[in-house]
N, C-alpha and C. Protein backbone atom coordinates (compact mmCIF):
# COMPACT_ATOMS: atom_id res chain seq x y z
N UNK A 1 81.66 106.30 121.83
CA UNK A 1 83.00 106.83 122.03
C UNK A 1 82.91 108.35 122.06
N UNK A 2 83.30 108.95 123.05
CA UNK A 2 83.25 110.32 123.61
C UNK A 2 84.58 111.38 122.60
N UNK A 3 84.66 112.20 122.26
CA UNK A 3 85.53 113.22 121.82
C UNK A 3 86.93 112.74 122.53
N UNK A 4 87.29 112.54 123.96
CA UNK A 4 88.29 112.42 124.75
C UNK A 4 88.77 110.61 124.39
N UNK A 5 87.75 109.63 124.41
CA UNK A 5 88.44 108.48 123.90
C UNK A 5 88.55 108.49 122.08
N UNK A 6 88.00 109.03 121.15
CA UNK A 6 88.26 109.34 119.82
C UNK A 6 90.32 109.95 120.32
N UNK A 7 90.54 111.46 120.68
CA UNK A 7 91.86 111.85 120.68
C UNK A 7 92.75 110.96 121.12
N UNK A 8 92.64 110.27 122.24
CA UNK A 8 93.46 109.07 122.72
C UNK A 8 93.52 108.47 121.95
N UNK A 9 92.46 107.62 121.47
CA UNK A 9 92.38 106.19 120.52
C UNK A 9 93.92 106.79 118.78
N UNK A 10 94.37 108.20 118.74
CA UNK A 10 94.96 108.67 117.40
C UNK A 10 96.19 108.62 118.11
N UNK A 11 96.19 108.77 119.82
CA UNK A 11 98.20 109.33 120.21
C UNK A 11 98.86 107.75 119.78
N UNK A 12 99.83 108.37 120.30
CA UNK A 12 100.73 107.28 119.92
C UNK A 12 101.82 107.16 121.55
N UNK A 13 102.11 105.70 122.16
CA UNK A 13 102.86 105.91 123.30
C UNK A 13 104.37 106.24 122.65
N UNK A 14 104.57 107.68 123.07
CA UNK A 14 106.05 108.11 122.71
C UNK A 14 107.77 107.10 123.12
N UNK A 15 107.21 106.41 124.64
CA UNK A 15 108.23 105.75 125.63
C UNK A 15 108.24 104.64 124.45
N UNK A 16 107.04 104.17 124.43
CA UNK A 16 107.16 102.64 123.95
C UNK A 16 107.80 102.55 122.35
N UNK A 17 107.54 103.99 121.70
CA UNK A 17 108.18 103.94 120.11
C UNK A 17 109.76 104.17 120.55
N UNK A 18 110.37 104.71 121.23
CA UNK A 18 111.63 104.89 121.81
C UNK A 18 112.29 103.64 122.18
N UNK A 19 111.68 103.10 122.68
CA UNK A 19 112.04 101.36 123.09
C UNK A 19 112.23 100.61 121.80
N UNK A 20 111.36 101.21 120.76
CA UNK A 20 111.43 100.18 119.69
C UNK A 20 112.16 100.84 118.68
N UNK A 21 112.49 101.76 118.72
CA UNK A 21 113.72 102.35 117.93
C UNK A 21 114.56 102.32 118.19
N UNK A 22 115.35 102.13 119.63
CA UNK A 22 116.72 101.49 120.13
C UNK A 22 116.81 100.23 120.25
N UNK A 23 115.83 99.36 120.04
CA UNK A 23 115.67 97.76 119.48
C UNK A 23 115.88 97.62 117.85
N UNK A 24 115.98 98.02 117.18
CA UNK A 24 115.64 98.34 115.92
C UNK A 24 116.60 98.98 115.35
N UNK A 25 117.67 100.09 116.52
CA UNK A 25 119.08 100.40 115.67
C UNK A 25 120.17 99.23 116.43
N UNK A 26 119.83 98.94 117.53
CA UNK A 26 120.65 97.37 117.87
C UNK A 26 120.75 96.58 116.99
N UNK A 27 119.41 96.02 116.13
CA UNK A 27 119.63 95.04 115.44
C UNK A 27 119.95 95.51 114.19
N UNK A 28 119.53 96.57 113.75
CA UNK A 28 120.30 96.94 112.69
C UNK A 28 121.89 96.97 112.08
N UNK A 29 122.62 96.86 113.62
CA UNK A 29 123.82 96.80 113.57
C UNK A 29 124.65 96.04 113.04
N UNK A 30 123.72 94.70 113.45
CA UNK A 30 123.97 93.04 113.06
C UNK A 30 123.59 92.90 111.42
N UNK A 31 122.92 93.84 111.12
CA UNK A 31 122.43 93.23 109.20
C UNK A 31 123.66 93.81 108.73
N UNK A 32 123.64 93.18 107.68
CA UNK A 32 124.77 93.19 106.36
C UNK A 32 124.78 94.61 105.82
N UNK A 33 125.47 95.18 105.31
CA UNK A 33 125.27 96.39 104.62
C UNK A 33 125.27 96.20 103.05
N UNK A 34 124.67 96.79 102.34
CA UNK A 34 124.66 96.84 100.60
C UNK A 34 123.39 96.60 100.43
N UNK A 35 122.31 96.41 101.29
CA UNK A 35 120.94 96.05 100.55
C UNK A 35 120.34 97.53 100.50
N UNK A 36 119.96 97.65 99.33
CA UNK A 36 118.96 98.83 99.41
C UNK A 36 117.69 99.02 100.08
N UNK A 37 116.98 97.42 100.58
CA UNK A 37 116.00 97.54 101.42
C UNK A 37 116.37 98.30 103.31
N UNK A 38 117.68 97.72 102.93
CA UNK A 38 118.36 97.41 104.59
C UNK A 38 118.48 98.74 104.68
N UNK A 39 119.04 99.82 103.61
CA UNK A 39 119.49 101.00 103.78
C UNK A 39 118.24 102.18 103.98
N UNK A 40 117.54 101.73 102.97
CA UNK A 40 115.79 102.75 103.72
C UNK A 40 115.69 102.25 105.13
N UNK A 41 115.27 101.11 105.46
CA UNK A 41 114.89 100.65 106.58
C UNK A 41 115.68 101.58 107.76
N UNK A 42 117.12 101.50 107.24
CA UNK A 42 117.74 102.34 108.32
C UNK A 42 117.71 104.24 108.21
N UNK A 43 117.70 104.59 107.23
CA UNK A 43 116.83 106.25 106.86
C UNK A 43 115.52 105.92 107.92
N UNK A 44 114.96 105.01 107.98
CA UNK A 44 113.37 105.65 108.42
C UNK A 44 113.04 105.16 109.58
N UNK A 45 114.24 104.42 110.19
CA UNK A 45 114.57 104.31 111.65
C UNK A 45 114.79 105.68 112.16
N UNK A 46 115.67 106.34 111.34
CA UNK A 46 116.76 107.59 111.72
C UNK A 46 115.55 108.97 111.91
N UNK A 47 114.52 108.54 110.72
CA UNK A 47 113.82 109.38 110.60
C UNK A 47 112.93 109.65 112.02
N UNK A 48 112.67 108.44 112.58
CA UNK A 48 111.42 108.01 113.52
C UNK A 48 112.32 108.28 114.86
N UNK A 49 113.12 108.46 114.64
CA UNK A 49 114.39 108.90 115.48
C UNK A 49 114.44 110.48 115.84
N UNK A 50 114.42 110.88 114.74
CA UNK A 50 114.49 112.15 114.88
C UNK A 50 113.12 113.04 115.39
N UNK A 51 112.67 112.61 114.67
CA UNK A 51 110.88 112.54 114.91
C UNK A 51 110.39 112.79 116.85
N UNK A 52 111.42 111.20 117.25
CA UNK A 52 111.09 111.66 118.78
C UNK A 52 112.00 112.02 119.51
N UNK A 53 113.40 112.96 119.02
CA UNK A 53 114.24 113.78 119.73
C UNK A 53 113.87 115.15 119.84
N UNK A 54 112.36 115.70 118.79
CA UNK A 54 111.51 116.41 119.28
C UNK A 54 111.75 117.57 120.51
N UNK A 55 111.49 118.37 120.84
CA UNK A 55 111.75 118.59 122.11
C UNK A 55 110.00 118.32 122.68
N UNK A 56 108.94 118.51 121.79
CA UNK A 56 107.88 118.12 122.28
C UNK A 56 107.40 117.11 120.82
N UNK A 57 107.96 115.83 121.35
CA UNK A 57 107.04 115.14 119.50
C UNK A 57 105.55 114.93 119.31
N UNK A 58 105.53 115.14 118.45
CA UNK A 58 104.27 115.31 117.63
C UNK A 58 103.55 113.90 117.23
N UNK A 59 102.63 113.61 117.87
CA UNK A 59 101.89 112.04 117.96
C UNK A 59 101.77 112.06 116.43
N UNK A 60 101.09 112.57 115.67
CA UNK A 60 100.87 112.34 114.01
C UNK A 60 102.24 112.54 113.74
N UNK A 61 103.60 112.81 113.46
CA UNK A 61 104.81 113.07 112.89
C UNK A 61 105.22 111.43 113.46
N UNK A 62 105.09 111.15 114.51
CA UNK A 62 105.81 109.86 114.91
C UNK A 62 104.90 108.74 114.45
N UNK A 63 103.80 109.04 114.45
CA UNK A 63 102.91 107.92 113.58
C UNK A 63 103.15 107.50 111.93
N UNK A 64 103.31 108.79 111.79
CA UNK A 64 103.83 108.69 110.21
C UNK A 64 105.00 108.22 109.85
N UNK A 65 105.97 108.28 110.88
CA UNK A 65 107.45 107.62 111.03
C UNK A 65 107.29 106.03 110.84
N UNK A 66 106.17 105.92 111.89
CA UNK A 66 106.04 104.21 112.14
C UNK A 66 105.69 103.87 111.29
N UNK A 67 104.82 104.05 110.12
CA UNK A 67 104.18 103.45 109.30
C UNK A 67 105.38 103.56 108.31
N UNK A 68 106.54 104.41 108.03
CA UNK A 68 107.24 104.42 106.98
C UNK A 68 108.11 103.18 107.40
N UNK A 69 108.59 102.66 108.81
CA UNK A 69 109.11 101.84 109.20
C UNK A 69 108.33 100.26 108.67
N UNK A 70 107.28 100.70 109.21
CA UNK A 70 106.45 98.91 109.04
C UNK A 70 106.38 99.26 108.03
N UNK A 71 106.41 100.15 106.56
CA UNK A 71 106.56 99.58 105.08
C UNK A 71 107.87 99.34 104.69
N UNK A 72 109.15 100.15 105.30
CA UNK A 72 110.04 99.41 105.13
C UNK A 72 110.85 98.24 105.35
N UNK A 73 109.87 97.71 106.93
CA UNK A 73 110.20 96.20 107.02
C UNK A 73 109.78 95.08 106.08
N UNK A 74 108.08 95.62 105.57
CA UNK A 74 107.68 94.61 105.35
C UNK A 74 108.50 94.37 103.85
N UNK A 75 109.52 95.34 103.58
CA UNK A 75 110.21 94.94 102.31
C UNK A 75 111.50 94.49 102.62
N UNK A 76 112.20 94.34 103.94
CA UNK A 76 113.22 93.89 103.52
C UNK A 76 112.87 92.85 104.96
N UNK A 77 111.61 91.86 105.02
CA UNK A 77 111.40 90.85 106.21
C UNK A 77 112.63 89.42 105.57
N UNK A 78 112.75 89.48 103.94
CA UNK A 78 113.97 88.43 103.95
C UNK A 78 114.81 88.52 104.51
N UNK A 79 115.62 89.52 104.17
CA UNK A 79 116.73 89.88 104.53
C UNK A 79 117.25 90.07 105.70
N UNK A 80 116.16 90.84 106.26
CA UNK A 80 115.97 90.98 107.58
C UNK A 80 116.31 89.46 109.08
N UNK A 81 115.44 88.73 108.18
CA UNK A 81 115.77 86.88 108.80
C UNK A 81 116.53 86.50 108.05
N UNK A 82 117.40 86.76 107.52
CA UNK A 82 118.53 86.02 106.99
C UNK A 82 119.94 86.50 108.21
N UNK A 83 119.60 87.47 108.46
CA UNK A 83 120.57 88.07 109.45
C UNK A 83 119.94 88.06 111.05
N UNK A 84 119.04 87.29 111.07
CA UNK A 84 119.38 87.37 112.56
C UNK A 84 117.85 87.95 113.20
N UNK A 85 117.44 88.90 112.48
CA UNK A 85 116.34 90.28 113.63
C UNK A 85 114.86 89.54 112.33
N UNK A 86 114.10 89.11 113.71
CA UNK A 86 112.72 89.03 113.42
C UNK A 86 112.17 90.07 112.85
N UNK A 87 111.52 90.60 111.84
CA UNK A 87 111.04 91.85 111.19
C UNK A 87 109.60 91.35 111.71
N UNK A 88 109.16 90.19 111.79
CA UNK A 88 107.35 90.22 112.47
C UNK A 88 107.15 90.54 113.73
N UNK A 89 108.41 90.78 114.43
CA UNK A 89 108.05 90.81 116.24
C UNK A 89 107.96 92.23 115.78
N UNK A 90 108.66 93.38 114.92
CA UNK A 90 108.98 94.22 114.97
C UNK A 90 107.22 95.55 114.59
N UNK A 91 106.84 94.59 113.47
CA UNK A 91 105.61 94.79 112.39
C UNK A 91 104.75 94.83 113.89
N UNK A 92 104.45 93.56 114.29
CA UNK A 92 103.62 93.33 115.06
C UNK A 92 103.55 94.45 116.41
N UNK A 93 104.24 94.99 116.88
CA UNK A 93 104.84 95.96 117.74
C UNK A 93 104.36 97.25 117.32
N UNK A 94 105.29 97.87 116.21
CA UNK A 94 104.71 98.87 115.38
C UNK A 94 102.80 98.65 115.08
N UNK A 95 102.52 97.81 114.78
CA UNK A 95 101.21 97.66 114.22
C UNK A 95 99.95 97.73 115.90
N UNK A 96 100.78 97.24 116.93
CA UNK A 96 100.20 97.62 118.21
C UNK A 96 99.96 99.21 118.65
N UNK A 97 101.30 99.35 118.21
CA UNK A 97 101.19 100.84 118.83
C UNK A 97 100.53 101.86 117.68
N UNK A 98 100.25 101.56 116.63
CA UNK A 98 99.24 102.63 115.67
C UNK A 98 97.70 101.60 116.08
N UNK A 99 97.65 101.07 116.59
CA UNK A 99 96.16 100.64 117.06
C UNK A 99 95.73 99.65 115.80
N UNK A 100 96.65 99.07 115.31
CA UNK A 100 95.71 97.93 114.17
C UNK A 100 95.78 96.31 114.62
């Protein structure tokens, strides 16, 4: 692995985290409000949000977003299927796009 596939192999696709953060405040819409899992989950949507309204975002700042996301799913995946929004399509997605 060359210097040029090492830097690639760390970006992150900006379009495709955008896709999954307006999937992700859609379904958010539909969960219940009062859970404290539900309510980080939605901070670190907002965060990963903000992250890529950027005027140039920052591949490590939005990576770090994602990962605060896939730890806050993987805490509220009950809750999450109790209302409706798959939290594993979501994990699994997130977990594509940081390369694991």
């Amino acid at each position: 692995m060359n210097d040029e596939d090492r830097a690639s192999a760390g970006r992150v696709d900006i379009e495709a985290v955008a896709a999954l953060v307006h999937a992700l405040e859609r379904d958010l819409e539909q969960v219940r409000a009062g859970s404290g899992d539900v309510d980080a989950l939605r901070r670190e949507v907002d965060a990963l949000k903000a992250a890529l309204d950027a005027d140039a975002p920052h591949h490590e700042g939005v990576r770090e977003r994602l990962h605060g996301v896939r730890g806050s799913l993987e805490s509220t995946a009950g809750t999450l299927w109790d209302d409706a929004v798959i939290g594993s399509d979501y994990l699994s997605r997130i977990g594509r796009m940081l390369g694991m």
